[in-house]
Protein backbone atom coordinates (compact mmCIF):
# COMPACT_ATOMS: atom_id res chain seq x y z
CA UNK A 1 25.86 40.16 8.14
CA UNK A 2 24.85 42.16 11.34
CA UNK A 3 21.14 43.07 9.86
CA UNK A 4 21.24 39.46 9.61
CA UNK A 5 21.87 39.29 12.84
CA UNK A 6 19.35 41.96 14.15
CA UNK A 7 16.29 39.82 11.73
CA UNK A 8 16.93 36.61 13.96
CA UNK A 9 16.74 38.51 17.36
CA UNK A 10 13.82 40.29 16.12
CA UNK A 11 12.25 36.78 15.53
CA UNK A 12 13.36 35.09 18.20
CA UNK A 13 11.31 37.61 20.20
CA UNK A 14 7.98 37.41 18.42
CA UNK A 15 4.99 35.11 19.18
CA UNK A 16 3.49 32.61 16.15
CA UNK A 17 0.57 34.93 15.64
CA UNK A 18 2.98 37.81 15.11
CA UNK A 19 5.03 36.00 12.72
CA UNK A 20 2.24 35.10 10.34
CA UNK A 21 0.85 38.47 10.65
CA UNK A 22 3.95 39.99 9.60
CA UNK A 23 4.22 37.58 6.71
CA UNK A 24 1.21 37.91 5.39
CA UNK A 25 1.46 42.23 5.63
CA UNK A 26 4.96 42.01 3.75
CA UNK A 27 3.06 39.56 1.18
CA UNK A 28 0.52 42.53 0.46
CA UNK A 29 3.19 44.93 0.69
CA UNK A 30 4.94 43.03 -2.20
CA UNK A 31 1.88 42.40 -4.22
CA UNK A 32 1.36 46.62 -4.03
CA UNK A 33 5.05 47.00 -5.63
CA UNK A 34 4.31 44.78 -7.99
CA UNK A 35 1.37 46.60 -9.39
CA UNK A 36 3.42 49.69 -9.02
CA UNK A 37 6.29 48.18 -11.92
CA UNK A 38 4.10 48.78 -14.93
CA UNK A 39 4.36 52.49 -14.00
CA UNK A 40 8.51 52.24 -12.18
CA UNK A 41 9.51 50.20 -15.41
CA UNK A 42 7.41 51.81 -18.05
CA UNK A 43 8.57 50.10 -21.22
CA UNK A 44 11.54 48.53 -20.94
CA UNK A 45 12.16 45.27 -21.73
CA UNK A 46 14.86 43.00 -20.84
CA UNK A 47 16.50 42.99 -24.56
CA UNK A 48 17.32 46.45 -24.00
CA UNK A 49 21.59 47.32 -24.00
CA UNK A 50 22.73 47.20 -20.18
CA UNK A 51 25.03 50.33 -21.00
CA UNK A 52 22.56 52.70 -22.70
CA UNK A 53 20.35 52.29 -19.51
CA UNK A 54 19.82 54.59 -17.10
CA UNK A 55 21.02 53.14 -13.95
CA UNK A 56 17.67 53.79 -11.87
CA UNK A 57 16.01 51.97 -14.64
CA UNK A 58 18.57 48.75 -14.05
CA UNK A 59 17.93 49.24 -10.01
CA UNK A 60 13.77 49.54 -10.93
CA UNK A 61 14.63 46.13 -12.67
CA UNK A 62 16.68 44.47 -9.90
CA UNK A 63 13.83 45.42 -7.16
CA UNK A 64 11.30 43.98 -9.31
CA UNK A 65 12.69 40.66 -9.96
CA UNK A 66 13.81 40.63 -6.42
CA UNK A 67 10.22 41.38 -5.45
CA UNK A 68 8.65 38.35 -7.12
CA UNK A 69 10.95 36.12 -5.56
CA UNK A 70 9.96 37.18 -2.20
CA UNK A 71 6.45 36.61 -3.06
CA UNK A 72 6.75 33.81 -4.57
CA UNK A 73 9.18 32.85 -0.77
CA UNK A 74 6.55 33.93 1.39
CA UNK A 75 3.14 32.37 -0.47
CA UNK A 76 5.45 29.29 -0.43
CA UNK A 77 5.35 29.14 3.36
CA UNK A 78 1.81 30.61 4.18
CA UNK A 79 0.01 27.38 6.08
CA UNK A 80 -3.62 26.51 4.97
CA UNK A 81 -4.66 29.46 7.31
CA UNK A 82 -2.37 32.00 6.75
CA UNK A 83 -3.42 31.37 3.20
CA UNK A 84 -7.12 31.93 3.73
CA UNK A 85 -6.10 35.20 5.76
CA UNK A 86 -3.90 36.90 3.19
CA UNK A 87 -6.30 36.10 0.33
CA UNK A 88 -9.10 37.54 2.70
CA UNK A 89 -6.77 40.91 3.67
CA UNK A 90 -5.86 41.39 -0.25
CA UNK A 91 -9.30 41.48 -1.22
CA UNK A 92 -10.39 43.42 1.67
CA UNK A 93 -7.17 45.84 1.30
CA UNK A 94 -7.64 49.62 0.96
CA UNK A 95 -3.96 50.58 1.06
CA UNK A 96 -1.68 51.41 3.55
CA UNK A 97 -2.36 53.78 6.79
């Protein structure tokens, strides 16, 4: 509960434009892990015995579906502008610096 903590504070002290900007960067963060999970979950698929798994495969899994429900959080949100931004900075992205 104290990160939780420490994530309001952190909010509390940033401006509007700050806020968008670091939605829409953790939006194309997520989108680059999620082309990353053909290659981090190779071919497993979800009918696949829980106990013969290795458990870095399960955790690969986890992160994954975890991933897309950020995403899926955060394009939920974006305003009309924030919208047109991130689908400007995904096709303009290069990858991270």
């Amino acid at each position: 509960m104290a990160w939780e903590n420490h994530v309001v504070v952190l909010r509390l002290g940033m401006t509007a434009e700050e806020l968008s900007e670091l939605k829409i960067k953790r939006a194309i963060y997520l989108r680059m892990l999620l082309d990353s999970a053909p290659k981090r979950l190779q071919d497993w698929v979800d009918e696949d015995q829980l106990e013969d798994m290795p458990k870095s495969r399960l955790f690969e899994w986890v992160a994954y579906d975890l991933e897309c429900l950020e995403l899926e959080q955060i394009e939920g949100t974006m305003t009309a502008g924030e919208e047109a931004r991130y689908v400007r900075e995904v096709v303009e992205f290069k990858g991270f610096e």
